[in-house]
Protein backbone atom coordinates (compact mmCIF):
# COMPACT_ATOMS: atom_id res chain seq x y z
CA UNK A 1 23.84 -11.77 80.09
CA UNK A 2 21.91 -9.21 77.42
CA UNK A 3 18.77 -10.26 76.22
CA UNK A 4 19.67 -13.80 77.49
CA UNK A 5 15.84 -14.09 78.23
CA UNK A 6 12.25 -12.70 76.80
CA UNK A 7 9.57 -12.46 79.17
CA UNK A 8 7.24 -15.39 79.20
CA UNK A 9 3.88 -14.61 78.40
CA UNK A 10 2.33 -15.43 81.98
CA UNK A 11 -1.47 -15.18 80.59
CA UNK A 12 0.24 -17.94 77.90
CA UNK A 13 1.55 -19.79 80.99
CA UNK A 14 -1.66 -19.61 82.79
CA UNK A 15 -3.68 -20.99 79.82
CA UNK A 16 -1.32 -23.78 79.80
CA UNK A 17 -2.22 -24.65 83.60
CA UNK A 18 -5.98 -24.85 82.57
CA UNK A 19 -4.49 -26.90 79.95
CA UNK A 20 -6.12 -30.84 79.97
CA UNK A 21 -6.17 -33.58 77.82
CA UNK A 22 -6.98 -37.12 77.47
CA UNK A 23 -4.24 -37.98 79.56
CA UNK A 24 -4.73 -35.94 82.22
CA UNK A 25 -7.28 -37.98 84.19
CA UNK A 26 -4.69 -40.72 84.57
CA UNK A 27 -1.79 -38.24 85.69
CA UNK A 28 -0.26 -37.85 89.38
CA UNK A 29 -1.05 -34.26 91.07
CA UNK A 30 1.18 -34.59 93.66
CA UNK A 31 -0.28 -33.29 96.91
CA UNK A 32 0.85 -29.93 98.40
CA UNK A 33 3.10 -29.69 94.83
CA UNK A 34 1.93 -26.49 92.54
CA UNK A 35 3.66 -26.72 89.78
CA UNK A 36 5.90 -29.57 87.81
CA UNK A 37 8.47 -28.32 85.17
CA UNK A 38 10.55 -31.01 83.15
CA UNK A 39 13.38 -30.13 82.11
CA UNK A 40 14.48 -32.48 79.32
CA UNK A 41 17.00 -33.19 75.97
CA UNK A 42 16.60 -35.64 72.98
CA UNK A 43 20.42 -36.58 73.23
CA UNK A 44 23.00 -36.77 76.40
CA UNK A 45 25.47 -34.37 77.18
CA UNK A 46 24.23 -30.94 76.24
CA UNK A 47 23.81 -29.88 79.96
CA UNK A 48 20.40 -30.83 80.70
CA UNK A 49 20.97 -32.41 84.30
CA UNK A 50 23.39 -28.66 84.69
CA UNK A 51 20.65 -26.66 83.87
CA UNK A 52 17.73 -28.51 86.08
CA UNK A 53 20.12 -28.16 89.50
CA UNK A 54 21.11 -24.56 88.51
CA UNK A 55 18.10 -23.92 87.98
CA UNK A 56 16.15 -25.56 91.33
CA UNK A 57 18.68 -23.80 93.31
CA UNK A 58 17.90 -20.75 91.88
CA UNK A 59 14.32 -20.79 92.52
CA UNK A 60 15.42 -21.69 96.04
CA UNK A 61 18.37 -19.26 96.80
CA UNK A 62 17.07 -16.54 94.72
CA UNK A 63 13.43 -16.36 94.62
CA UNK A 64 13.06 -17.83 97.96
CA UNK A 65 10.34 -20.68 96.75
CA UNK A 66 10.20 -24.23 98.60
CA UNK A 67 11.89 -26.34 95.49
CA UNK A 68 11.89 -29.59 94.97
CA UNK A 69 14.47 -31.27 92.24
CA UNK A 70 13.50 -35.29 90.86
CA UNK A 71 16.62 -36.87 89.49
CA UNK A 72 14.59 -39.39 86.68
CA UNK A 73 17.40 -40.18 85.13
CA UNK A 74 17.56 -43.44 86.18
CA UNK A 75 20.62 -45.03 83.99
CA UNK A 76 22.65 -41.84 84.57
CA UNK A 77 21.90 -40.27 87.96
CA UNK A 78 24.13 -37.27 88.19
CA UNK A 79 22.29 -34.98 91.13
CA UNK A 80 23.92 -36.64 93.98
CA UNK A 81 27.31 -35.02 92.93
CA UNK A 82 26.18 -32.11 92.17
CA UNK A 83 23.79 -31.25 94.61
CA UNK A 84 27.07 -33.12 97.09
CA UNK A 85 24.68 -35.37 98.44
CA UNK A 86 25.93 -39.27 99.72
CA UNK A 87 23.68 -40.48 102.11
CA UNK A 88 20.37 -42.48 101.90
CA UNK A 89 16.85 -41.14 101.95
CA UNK A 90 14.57 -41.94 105.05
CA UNK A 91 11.39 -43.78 105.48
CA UNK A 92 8.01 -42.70 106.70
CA UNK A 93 5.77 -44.47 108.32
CA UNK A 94 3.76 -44.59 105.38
CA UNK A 95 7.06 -46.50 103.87
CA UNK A 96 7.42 -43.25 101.13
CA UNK A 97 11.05 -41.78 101.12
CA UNK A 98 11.76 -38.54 102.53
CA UNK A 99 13.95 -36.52 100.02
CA UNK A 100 16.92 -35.18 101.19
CA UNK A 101 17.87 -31.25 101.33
CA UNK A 102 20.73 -29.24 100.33
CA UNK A 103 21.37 -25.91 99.10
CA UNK A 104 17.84 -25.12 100.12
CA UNK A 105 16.52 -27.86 97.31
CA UNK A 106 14.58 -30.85 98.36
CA UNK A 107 16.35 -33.71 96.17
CA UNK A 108 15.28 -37.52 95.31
CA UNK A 109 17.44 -39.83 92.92
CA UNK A 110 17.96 -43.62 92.24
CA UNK A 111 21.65 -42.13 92.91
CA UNK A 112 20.39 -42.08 96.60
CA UNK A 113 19.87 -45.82 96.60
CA UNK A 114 22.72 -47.33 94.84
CA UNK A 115 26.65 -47.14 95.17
CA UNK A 116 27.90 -43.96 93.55
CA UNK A 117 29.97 -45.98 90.61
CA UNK A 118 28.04 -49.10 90.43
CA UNK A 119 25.95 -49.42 86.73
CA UNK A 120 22.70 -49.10 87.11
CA UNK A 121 21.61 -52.51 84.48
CA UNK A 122 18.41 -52.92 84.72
CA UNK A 123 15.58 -54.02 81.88
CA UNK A 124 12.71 -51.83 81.23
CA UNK A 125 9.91 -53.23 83.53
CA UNK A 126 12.90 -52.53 86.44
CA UNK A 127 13.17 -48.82 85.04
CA UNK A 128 9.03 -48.32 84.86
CA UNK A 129 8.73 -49.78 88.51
CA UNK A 130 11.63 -47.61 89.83
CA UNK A 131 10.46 -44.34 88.17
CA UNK A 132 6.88 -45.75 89.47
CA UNK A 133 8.06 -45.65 92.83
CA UNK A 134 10.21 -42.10 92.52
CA UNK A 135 7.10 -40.19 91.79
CA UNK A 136 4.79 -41.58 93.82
CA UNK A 137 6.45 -43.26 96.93
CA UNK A 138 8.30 -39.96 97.93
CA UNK A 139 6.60 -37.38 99.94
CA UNK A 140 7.65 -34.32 99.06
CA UNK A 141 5.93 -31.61 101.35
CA UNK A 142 4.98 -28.47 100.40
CA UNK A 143 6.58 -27.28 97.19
CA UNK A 144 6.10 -24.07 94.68
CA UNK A 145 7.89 -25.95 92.26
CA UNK A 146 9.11 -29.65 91.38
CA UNK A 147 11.93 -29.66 88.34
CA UNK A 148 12.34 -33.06 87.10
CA UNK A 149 15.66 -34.25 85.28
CA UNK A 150 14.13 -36.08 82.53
CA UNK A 151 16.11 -38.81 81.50
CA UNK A 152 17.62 -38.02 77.53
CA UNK A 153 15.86 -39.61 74.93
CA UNK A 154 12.44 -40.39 73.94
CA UNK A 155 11.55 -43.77 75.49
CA UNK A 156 9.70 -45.89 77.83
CA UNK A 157 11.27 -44.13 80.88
CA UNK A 158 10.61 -40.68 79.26
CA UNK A 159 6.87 -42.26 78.15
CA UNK A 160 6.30 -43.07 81.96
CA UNK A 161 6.90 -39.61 83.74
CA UNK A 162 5.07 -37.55 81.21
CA UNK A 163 2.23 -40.08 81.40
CA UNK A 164 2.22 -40.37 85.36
CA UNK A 165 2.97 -36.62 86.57
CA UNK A 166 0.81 -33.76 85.79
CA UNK A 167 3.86 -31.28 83.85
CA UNK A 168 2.91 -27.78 83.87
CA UNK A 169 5.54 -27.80 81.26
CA UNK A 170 8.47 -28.98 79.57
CA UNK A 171 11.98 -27.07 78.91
CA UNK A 172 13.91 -28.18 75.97
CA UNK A 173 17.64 -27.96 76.39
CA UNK A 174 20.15 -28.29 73.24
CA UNK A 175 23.99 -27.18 71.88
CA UNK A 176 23.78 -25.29 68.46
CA UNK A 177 24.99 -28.77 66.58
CA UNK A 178 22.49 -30.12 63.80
CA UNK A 179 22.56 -33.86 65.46
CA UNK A 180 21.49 -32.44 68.88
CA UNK A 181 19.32 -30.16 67.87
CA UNK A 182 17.60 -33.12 65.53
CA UNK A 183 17.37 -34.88 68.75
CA UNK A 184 15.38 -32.37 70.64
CA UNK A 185 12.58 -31.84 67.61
CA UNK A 186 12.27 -35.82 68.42
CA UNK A 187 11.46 -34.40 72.05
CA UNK A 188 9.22 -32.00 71.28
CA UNK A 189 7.53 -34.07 69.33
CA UNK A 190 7.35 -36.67 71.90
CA UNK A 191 5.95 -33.99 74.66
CA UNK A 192 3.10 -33.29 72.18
CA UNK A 193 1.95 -36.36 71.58
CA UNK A 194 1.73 -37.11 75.49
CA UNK A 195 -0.15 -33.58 75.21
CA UNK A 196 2.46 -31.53 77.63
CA UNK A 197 3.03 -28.01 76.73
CA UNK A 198 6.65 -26.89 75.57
CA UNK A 199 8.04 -23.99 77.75
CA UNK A 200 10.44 -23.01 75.28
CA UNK A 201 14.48 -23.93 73.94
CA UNK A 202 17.28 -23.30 76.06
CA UNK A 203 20.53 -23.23 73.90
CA UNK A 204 23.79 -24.82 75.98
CA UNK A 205 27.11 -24.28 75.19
CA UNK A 206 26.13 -21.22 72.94
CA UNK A 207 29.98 -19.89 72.38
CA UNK A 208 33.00 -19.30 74.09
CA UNK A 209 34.12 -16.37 75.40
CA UNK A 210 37.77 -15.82 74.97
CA UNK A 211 39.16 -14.86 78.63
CA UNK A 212 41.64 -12.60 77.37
CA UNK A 213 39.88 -10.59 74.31
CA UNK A 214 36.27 -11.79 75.38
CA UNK A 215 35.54 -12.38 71.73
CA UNK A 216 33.39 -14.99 71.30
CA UNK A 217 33.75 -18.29 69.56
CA UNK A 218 30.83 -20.53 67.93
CA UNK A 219 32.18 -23.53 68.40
CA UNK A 220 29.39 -25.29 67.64
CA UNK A 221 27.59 -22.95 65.16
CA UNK A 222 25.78 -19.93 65.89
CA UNK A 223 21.74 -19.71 66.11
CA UNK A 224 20.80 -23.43 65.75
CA UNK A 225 18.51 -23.61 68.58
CA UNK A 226 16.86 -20.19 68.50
CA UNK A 227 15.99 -21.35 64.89
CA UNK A 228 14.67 -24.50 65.23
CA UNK A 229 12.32 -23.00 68.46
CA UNK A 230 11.04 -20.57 65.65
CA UNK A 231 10.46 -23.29 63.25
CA UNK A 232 8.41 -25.22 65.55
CA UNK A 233 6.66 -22.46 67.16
CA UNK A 234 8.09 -22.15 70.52
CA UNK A 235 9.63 -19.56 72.80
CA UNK A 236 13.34 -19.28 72.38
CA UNK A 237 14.12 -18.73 76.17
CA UNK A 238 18.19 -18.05 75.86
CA UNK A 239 21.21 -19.32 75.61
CA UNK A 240 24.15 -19.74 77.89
CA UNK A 241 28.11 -19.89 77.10
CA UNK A 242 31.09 -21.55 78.02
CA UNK A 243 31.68 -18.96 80.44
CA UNK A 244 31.27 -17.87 84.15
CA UNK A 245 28.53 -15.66 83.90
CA UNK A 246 26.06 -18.47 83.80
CA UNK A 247 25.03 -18.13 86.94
CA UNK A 248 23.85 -14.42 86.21
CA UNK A 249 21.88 -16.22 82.87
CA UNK A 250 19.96 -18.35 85.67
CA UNK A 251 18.98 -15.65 88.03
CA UNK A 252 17.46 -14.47 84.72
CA UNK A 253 15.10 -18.09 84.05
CA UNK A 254 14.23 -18.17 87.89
CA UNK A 255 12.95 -14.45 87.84
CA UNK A 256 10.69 -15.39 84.67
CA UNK A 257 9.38 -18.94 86.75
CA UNK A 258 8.58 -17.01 89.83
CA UNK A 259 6.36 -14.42 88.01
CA UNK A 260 4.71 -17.41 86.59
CA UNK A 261 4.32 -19.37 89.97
CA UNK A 262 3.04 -16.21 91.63
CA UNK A 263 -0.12 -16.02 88.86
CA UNK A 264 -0.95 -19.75 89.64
């Protein structure tokens, strides 16, 4: 896809690795793990858990890095189907879970540990103790790069990863409509004041390419997220359609990531 992605800065990327705050004492660096990307939305259902697997898979298939790929969406675990995973997760002898691999990705999800349509209804201590135990009771190896599925929203499950894991970064993901893209200024503003550096805006669901004309369509409105990344400062990293070259749009986020994790 054209000019679906701007170079990231890396020397911008590397300042934001030297990056620490007054949270950062009290944050998780996962051993053997170099870098953790979130990859996050203020509302559900603009593609967020799409564009985390496309992308870990990516990184792996592509770029040949050793990924790793955190389902955190606790209420909503979606990886398992994706990533066409059904089995459960082994112990160590150290009891921490052993993720499971496919498509070259390293995966762990509370979709690993519970029947594939049973809810999921569970009060908040539950949710802190389980996302407790899914980023620091799995050992994960040797990885280039751990994406994380942040659950939507901006809550106490949200509050909890950004506060335990040391994120290299956070990647917004939005559609062009006004509510979503209201939604992910409340996530922005939630990864600021928990002091973790914004990657930049991916816009979902950008148009629709007619299969017959390709003409596009915007269905949703046209611009919305580039212009709300420039009105809050941040990189506008691209957009992706309704259409099959989104695979191609990936290749072009994993190229910009891998340029980044060789400068680390």
């Amino acid at each position: 896809m054209k000019g679906f992605l701007r170079p990231l800065s890396v020397s911008r990327l590397g300042s934001i690795r030297r990056y620490a705050g007054p949270f950062a004492r009290s944050k998780l660096q996962l051993d053997g793990v170099k870098d953790v990307i979130a990859v996050a939305s203020g509302k559900g259902g603009v593609g967020k858990s799409t564009t985390a697997v496309n992308l870990a898979v990516a990184l792996a298939k592509k770029c040949n890095l050793k990924v790793g790929l955190l389902d955190a969406d606790v209420y909503g675990p979606s990886v398992p189907m994706m990533m066409k995973i059904d089995r459960k997760p082994d112990i160590t002898e150290d009891k921490k879970m052993i993720p499971i691999e496919n498509y070259g990705v390293r995966c762990m999800s509370m979709g690993f540990l519970v029947e594939q349509d049973a809810p999921i209804v569970w009060r908040g201590p539950m949710v802190m103790s389980a996302l407790e135990k899914m980023t620091r009771g799995v050992s994960w190896g040797k990885l280039d790069i751990l994406v994380v599925d942040m659950p939507p929203g901006t809550g106490d499950a949200q509050l909890t990863i950004t506060q335990s894991l040391q994120l290299s970064g956070a990647v917004i993901v939005s559609t062009p409509q006004d509510v979503a893209l209201l939604d992910a200024r409340r996530g922005v503003k939630m990864f600021s004041k928990v002091e973790v550096p914004i990657l930049g805006f991916i816009e979902n669901m950008s148009c629709f390419k007619c299969p017959h004309c390709a003409e596009p369509s915007y269905i949703f409105g046209k611009g919305g997220t580039q212009r709300t990344a420039d009105s809050m400062g941040h990189h506008f990293i691209g957009e992706v359609g309704w259409y099959c070259e989104f695979p191609t749009a990936v290749v072009h986020i994993t190229c910009q990531v891998k340029s980044v994790c060789e400068t680390h």
